[in-house]
N, C-alpha and C. Protein backbone atom coordinates (compact mmCIF):
# COMPACT_ATOMS: atom_id res chain seq x y z
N UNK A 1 -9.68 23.12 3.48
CA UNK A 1 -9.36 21.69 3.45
C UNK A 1 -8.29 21.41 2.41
N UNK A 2 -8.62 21.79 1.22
CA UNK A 2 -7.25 21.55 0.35
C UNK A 2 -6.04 22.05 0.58
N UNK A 3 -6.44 23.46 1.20
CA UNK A 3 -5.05 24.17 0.99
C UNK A 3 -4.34 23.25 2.32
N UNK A 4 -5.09 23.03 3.58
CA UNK A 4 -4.47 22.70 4.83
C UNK A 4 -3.61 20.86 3.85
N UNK A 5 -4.62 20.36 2.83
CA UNK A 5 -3.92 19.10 2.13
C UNK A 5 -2.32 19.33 1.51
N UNK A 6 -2.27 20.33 0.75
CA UNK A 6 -1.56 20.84 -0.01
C UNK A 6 -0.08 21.44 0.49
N UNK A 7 -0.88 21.66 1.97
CA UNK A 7 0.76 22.04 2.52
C UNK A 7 1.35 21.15 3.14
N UNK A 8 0.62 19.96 3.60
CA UNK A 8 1.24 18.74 4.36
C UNK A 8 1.97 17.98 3.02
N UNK A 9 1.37 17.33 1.89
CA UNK A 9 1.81 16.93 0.69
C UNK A 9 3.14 17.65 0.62
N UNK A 10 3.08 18.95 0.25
CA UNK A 10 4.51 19.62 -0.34
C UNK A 10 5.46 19.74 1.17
N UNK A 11 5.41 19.63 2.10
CA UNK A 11 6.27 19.34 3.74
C UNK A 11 6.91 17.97 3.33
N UNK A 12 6.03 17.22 2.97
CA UNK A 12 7.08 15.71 3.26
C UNK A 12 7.79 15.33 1.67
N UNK A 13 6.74 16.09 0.76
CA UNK A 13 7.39 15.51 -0.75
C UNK A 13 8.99 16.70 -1.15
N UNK A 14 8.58 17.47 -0.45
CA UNK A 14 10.17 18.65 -0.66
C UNK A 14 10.97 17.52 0.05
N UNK A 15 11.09 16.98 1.48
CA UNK A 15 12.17 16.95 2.44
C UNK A 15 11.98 15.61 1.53
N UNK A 16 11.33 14.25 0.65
CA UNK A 16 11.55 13.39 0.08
C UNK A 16 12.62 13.44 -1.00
N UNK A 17 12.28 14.88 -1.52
CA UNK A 17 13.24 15.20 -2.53
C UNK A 17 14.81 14.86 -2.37
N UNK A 18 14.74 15.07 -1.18
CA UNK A 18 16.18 15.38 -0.63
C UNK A 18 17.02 13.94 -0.57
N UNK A 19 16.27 13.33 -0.53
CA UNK A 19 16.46 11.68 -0.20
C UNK A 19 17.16 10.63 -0.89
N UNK A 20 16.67 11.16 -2.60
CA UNK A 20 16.74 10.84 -3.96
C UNK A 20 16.35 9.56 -3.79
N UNK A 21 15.37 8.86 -3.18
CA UNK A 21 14.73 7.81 -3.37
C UNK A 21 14.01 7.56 -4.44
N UNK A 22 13.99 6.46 -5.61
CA UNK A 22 12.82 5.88 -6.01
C UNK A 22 11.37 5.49 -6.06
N UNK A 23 10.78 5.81 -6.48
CA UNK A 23 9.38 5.25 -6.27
C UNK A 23 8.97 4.06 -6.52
N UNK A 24 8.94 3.19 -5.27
CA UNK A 24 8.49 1.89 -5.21
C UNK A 24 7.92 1.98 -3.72
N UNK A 25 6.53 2.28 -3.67
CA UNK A 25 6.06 2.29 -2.60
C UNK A 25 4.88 1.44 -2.88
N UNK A 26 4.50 0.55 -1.43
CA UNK A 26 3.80 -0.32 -1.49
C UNK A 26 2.30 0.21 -1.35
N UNK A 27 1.56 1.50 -1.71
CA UNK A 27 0.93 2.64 -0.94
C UNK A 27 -0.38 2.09 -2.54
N UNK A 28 0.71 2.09 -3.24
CA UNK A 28 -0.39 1.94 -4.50
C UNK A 28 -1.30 0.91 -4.72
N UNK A 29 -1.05 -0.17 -3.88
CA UNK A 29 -1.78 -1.35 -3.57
C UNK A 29 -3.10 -0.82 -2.90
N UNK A 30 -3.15 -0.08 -2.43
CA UNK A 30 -4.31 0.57 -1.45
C UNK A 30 -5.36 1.35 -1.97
N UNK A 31 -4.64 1.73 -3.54
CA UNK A 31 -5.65 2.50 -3.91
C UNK A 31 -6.65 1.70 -4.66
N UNK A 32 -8.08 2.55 -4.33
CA UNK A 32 -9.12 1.60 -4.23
C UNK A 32 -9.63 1.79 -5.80
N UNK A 33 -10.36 0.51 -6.14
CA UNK A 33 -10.97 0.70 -7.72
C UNK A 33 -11.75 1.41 -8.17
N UNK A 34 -12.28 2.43 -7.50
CA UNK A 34 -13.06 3.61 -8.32
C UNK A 34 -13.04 4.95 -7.74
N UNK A 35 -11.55 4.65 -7.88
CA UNK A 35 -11.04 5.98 -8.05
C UNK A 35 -10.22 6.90 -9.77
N UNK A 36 -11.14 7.98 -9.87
CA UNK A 36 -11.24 8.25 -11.45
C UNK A 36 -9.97 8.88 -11.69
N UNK A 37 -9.26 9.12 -10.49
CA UNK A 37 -8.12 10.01 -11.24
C UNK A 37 -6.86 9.75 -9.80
N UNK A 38 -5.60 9.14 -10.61
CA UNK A 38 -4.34 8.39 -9.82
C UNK A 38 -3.25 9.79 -10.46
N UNK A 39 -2.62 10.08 -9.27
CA UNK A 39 -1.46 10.80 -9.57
C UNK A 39 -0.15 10.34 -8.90
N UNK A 40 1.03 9.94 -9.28
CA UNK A 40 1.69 9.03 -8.95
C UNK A 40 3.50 10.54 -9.13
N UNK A 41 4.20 10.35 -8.29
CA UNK A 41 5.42 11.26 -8.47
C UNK A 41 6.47 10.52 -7.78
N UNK A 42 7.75 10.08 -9.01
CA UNK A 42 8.64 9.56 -9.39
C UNK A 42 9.93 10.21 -8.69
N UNK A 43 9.96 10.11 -7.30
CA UNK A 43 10.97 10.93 -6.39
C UNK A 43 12.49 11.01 -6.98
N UNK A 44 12.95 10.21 -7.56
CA UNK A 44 14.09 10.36 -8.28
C UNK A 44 14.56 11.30 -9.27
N UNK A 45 13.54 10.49 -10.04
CA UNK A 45 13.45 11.89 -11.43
C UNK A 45 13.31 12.95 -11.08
N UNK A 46 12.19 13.19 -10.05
CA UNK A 46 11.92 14.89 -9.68
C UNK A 46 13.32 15.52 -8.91
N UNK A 47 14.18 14.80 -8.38
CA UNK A 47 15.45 15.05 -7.70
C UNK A 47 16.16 15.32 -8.68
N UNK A 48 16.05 14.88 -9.80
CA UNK A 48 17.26 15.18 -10.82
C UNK A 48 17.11 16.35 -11.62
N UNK A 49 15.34 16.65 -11.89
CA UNK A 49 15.08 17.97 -12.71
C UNK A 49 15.73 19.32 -11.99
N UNK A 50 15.47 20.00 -13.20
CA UNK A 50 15.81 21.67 -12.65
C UNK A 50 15.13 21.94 -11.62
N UNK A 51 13.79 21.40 -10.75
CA UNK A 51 12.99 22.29 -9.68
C UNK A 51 13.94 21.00 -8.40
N UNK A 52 14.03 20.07 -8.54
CA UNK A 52 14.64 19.29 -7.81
C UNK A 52 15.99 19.91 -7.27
N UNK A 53 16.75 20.30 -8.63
CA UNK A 53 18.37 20.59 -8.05
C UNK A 53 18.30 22.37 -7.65
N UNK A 54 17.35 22.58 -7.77
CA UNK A 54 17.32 24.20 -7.15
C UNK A 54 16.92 23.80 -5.51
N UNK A 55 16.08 23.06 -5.33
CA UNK A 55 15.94 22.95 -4.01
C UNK A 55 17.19 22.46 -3.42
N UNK A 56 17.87 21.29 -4.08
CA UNK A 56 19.12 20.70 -3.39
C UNK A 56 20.39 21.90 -3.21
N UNK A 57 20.04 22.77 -3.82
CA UNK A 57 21.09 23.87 -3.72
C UNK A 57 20.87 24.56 -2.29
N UNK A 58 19.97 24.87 -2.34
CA UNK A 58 19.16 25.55 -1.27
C UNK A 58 19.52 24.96 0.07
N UNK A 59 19.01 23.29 0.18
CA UNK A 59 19.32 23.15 1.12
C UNK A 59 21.04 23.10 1.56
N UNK A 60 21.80 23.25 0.67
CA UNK A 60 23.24 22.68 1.02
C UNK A 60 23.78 24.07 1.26
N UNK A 61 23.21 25.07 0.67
CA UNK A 61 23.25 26.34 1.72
C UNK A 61 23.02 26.81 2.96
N UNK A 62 22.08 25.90 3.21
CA UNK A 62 21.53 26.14 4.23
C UNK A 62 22.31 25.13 5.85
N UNK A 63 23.06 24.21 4.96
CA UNK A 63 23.69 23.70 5.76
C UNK A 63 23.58 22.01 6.78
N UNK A 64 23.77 21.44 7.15
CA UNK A 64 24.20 20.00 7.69
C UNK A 64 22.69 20.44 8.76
N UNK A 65 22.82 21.33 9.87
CA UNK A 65 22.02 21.60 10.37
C UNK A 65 21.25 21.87 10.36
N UNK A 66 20.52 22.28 9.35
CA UNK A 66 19.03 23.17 9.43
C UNK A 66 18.49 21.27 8.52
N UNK A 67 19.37 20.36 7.70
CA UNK A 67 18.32 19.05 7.71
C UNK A 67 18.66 18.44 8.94
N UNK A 68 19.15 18.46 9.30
CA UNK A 68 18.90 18.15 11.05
C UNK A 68 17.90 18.54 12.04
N UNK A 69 17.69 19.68 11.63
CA UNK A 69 16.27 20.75 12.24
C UNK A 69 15.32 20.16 11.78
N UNK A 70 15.07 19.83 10.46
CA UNK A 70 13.96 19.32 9.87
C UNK A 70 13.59 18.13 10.12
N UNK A 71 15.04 17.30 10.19
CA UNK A 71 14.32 15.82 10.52
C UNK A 71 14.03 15.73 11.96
N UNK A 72 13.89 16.48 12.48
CA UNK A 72 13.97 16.48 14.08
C UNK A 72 12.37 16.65 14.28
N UNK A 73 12.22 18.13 13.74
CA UNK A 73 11.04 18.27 13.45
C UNK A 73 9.57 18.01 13.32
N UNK A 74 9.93 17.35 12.26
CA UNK A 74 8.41 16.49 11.44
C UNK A 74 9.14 14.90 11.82
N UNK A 75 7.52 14.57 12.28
CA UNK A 75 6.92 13.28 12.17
C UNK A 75 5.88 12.81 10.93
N UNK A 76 5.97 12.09 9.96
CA UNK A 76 7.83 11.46 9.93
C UNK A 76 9.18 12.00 9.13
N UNK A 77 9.96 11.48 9.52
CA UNK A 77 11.10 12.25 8.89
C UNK A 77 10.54 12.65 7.40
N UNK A 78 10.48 13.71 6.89
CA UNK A 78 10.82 14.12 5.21
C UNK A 78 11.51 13.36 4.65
N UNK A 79 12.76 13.25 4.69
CA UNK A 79 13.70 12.30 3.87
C UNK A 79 13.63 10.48 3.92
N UNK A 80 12.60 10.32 4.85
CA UNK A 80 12.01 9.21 4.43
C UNK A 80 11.26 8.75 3.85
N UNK A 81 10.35 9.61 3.35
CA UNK A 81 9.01 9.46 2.28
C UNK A 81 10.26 9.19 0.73
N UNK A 82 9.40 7.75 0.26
CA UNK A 82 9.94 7.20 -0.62
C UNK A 82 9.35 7.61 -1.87
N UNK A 83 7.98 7.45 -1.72
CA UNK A 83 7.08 7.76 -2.80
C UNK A 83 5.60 8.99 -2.11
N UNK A 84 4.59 9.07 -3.24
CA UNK A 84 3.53 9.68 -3.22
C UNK A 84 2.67 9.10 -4.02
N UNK A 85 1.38 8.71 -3.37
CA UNK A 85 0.54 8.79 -4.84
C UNK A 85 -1.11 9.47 -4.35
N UNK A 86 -1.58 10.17 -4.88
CA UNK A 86 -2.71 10.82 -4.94
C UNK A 86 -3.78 10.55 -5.40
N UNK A 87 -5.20 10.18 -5.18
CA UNK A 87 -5.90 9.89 -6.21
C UNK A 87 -7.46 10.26 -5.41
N UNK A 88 -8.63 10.65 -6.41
CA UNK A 88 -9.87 10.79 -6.82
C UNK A 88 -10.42 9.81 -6.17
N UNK A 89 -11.64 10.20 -5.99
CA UNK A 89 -13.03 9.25 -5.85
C UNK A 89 -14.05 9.97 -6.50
N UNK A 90 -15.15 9.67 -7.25
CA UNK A 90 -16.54 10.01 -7.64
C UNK A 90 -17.17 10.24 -6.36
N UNK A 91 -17.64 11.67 -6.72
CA UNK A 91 -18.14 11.55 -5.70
C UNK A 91 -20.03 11.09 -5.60
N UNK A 92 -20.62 10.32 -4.21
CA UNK A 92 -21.38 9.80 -4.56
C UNK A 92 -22.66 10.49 -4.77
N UNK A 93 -22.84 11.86 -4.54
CA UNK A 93 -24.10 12.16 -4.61
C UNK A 93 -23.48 13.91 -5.63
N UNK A 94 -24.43 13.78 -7.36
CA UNK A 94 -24.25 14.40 -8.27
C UNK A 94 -24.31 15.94 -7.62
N UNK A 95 -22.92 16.58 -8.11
CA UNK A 95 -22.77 17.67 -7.81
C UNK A 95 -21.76 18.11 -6.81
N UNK A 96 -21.62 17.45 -6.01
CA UNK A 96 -20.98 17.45 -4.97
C UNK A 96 -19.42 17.77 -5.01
N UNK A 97 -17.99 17.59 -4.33
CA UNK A 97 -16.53 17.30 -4.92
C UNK A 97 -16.72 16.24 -4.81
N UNK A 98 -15.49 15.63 -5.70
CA UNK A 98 -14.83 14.20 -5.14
C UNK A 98 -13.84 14.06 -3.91
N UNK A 99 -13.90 12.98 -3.34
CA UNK A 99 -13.26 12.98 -2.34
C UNK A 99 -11.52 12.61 -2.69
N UNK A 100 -10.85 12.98 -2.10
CA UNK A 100 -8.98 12.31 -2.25
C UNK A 100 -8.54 12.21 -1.32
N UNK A 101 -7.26 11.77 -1.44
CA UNK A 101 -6.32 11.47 -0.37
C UNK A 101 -5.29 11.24 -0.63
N UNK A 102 -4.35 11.25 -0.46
CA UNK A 102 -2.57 10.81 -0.54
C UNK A 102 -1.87 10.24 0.16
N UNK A 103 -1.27 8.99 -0.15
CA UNK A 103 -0.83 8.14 0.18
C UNK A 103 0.65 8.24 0.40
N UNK A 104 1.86 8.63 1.69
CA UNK A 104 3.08 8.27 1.30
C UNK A 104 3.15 7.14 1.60
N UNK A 105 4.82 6.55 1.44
CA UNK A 105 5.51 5.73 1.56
C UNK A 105 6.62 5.69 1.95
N UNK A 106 6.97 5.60 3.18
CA UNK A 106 8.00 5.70 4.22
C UNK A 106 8.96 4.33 4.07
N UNK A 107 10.26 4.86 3.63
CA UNK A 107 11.74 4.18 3.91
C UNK A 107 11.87 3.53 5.33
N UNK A 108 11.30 4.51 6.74
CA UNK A 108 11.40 4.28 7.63
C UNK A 108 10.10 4.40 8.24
N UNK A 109 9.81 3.19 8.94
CA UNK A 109 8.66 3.09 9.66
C UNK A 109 8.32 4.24 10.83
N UNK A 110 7.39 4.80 10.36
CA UNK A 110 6.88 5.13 11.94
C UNK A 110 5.81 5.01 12.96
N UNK A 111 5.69 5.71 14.31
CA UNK A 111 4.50 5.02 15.40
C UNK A 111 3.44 5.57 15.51
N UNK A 112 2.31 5.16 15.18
CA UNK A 112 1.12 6.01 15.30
C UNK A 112 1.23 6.68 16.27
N UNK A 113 1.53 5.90 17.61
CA UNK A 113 1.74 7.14 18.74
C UNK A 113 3.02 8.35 19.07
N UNK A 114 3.58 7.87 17.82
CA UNK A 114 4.80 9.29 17.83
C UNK A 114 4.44 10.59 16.78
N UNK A 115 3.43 9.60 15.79
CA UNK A 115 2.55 10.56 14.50
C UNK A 115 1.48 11.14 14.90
N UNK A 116 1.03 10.97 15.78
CA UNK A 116 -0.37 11.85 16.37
C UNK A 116 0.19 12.66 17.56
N UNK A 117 1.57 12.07 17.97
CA UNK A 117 1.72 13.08 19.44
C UNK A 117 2.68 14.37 18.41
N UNK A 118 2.78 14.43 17.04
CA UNK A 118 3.25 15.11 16.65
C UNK A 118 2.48 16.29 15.99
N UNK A 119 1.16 15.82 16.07
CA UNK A 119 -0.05 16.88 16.02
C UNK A 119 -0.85 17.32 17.11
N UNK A 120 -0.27 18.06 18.00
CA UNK A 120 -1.07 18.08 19.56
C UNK A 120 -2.62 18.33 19.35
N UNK A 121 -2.91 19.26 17.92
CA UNK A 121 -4.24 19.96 17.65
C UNK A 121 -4.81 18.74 17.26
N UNK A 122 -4.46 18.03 16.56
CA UNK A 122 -5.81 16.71 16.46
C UNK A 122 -6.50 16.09 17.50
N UNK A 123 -7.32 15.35 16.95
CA UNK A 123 -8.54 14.44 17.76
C UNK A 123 -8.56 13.07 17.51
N UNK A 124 -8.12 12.35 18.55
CA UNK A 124 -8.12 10.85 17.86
C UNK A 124 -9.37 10.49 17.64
N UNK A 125 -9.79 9.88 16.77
CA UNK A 125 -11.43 9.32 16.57
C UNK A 125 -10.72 7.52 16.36
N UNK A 126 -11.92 6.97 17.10
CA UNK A 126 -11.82 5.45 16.85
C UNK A 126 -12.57 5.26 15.60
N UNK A 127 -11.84 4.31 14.69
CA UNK A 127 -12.35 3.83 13.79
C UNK A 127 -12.46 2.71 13.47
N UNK A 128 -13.53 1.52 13.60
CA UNK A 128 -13.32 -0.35 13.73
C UNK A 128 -12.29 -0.50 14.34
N UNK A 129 -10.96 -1.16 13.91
CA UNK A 129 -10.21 -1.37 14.99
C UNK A 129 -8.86 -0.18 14.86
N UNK A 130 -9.44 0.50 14.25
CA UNK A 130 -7.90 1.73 13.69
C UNK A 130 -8.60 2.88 14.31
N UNK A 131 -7.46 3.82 13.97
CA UNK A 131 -7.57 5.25 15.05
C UNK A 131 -7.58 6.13 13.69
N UNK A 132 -7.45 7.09 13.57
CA UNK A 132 -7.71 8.26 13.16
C UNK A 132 -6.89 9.81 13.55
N UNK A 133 -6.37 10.51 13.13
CA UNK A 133 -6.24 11.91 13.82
C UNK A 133 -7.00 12.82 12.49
N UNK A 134 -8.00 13.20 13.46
CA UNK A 134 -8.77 14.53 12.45
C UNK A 134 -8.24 15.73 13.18
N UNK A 135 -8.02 16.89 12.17
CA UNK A 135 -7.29 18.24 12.35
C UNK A 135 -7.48 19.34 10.80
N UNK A 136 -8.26 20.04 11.28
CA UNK A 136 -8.90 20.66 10.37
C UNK A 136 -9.38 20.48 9.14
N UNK A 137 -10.10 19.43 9.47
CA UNK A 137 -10.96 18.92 8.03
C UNK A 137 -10.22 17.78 7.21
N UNK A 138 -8.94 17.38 8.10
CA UNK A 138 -8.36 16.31 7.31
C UNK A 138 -8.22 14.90 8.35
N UNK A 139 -7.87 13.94 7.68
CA UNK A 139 -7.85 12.52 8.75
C UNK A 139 -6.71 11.82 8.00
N UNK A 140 -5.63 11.56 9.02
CA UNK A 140 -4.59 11.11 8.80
C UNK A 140 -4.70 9.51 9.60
N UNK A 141 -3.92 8.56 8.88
CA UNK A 141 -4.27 6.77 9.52
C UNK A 141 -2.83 6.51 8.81
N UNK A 142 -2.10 5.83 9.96
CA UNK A 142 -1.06 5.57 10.02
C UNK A 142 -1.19 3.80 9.93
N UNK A 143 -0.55 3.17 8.05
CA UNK A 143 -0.51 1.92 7.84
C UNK A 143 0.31 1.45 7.46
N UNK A 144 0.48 -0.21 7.66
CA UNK A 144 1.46 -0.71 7.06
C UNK A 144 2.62 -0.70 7.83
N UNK A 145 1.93 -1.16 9.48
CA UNK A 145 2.72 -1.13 10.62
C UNK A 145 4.14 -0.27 9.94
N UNK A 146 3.12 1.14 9.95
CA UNK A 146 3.82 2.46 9.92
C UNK A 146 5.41 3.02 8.44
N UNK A 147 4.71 2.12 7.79
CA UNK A 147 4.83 2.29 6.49
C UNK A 147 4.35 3.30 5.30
N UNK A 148 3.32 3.25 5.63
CA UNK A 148 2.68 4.20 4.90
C UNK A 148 1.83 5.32 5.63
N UNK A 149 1.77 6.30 5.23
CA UNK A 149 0.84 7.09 6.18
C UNK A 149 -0.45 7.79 5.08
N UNK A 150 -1.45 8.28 5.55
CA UNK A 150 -2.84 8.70 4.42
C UNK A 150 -3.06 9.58 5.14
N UNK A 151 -3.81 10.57 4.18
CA UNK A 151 -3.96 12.05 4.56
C UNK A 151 -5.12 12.12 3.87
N UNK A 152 -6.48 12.55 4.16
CA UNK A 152 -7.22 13.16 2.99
C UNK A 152 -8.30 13.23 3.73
N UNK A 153 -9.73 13.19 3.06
CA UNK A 153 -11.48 13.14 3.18
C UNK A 153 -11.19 12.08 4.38
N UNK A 154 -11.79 12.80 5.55
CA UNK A 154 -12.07 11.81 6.68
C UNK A 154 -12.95 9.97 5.98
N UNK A 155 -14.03 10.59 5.35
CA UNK A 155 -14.90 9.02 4.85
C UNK A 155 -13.86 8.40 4.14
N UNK A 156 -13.13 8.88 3.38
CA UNK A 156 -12.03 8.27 2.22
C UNK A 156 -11.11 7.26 3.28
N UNK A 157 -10.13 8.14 4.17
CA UNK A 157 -8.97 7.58 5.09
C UNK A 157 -9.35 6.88 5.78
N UNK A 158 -10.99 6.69 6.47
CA UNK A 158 -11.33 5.93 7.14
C UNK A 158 -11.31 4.14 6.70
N UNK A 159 -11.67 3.76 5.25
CA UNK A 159 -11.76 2.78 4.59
C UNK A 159 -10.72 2.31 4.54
N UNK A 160 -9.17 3.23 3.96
CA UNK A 160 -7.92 2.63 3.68
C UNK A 160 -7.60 1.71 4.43
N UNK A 161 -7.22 0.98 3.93
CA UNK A 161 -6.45 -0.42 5.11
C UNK A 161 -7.69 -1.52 5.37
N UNK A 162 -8.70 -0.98 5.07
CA UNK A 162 -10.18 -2.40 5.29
C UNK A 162 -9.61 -3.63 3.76
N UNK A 163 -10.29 -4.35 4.03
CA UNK A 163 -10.66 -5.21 2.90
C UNK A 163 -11.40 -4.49 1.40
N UNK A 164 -11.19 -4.48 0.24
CA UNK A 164 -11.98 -3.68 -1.00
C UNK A 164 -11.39 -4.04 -1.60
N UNK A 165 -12.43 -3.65 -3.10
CA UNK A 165 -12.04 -4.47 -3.85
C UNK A 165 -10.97 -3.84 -5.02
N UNK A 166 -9.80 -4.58 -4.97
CA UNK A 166 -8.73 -4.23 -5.93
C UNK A 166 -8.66 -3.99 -7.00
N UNK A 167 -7.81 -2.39 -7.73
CA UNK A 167 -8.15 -2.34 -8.64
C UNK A 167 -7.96 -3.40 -9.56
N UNK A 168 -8.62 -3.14 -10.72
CA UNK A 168 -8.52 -3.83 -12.64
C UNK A 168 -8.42 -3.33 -13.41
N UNK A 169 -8.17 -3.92 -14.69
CA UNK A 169 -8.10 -3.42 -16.14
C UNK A 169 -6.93 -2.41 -15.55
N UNK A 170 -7.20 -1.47 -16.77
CA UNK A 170 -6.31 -0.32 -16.89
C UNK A 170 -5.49 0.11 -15.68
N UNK A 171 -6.47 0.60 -14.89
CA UNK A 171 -6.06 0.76 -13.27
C UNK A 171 -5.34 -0.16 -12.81
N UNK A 172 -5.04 -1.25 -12.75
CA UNK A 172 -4.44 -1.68 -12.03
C UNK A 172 -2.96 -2.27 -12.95
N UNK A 173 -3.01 -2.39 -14.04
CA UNK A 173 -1.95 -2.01 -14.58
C UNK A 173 -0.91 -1.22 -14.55
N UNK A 174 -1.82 -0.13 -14.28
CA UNK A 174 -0.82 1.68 -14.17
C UNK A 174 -0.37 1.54 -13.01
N UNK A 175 -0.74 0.78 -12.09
CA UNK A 175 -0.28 1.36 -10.47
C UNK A 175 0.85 -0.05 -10.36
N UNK A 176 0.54 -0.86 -10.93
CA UNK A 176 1.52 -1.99 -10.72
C UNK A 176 2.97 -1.43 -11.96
N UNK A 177 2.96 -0.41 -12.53
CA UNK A 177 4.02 -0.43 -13.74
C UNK A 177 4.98 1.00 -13.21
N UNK A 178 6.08 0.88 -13.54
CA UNK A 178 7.02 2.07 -13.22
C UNK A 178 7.04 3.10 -14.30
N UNK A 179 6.64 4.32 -13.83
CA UNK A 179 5.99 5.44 -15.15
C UNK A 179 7.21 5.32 -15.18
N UNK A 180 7.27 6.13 -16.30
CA UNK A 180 8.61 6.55 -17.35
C UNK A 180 8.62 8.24 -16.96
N UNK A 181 7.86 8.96 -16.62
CA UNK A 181 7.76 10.49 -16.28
C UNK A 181 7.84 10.74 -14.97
N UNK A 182 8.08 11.96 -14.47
CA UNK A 182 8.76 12.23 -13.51
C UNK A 182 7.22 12.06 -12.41
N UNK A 183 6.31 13.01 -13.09
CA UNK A 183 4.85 12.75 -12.11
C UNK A 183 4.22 12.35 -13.45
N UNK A 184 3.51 11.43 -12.90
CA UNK A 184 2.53 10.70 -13.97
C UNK A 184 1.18 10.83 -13.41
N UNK A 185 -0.03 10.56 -14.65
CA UNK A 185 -1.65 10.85 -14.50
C UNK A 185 -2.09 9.62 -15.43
N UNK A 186 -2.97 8.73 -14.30
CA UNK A 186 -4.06 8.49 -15.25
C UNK A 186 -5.54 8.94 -14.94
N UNK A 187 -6.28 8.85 -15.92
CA UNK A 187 -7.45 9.01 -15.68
C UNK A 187 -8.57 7.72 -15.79
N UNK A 188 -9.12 7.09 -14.67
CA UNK A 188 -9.96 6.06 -15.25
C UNK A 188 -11.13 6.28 -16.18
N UNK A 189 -11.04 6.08 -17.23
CA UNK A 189 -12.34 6.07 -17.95
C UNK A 189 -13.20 5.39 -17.73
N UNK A 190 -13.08 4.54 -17.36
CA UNK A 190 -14.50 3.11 -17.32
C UNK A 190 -15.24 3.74 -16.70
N UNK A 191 -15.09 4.81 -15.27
CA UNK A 191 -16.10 4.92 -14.30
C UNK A 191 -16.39 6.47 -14.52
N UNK A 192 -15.34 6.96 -15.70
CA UNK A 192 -15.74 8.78 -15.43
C UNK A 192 -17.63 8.76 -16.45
N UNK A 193 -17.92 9.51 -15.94
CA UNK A 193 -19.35 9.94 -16.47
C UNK A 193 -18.73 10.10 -18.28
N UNK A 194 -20.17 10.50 -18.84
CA UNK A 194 -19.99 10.74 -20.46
C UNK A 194 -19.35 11.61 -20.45
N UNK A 195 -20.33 12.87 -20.48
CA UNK A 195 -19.46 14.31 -20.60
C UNK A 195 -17.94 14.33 -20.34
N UNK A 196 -18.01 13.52 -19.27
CA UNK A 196 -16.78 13.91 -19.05
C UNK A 196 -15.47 12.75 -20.43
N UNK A 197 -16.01 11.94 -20.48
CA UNK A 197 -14.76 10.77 -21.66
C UNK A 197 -14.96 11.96 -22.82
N UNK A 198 -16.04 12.69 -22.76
CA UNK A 198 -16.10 13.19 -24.23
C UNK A 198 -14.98 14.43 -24.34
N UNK A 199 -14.42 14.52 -23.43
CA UNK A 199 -14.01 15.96 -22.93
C UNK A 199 -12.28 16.06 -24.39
């Protein structure tokens, strides 16, 4: 499950790279209030570092065509993902993982029915009035009349886009403010267990 997370994340956040877009994605609004740990990556800045301009080398070797190949490719385009943000849930029964998910943020809208016909191996599942594509342990929901797209814990992706309640305090500070670092972390304290603030 992670690793199948991990390679979809780094597919659209490489070809974002390419883009040199900003992070101002409307994705962070979504993330829900008890979630203990927000990871947020600053597409610009990361375009400008040393791992950024090694990739931009790469691709300009590689030529006009092969990002042509790519955007052809993937649904949705790579170089439209504006932003990323990642984040935690507690999970509810002690012991267990926490659940996550990742949120992009698409420059350019796309169609649920062009984003699921781009995974032939998924399964649409109905969900209240939204759809779903589950594909090996992950559930992708296409929001924000195709603005944003979510990837993560089927129970997690299923909620995104309902009514809940918005973050506060700290949390919702951090997600409303433009980090200063290229990928930024917070951690919510209010809701992490003891052991763990003591850490």
């Amino acid at each position: 499950f992670l690793m199948a997370l991990q390679r979809w994340i780094f597919t659209f956040l490489a070809g974002s790279m390419l883009s040199g877009i900003a992070l101002a994605g409307p994705e962070t609004s979504m993330v829900p209030d008890n979630s203990i740990m927000v990871v947020r990556v600053n597409v610009k800045k990361l375009l400008s570092s040393s791992y950024g301009g090694a990739l931009m080398d790469l691709m300009k070797k590689a030529g006009p065509k092969a990002m042509e190949e790519m955007k052809a490719r993937f649904v949705p385009d790579p170089t439209s993902v504006e932003s990323a943000t990642l984040f935690y849930i507690m999970p509810a029964q002690p012991g267990s993982e926490p659940e996550f998910a990742v949120l992009l943020s698409l420059g350019k809208a796309v169609g649920e029915k062009e984003f699921f016909k781009s995974i032939p191996e998924g399964e649409v599942v109905k969900s209240g009035n939204a759809n779903l594509l589950v594909v090996n342990g992950l559930a992708f929901k296409v929001l924000s009349e195709g603005k944003v797209i979510a990837g993560g814990a089927p129970e997690l992706v299923m909620k995104l886009g309902a009514r809940q309640p918005a973050a506060s305090g700290d949390l919702a500070a951090y997600l409303k403010s433009e980090p200063a670092e290229t990928i930024s972390m917070m951690v919510n304290y209010t809701i992490a267990p003891k052991e763990f603030q003591q850490m």
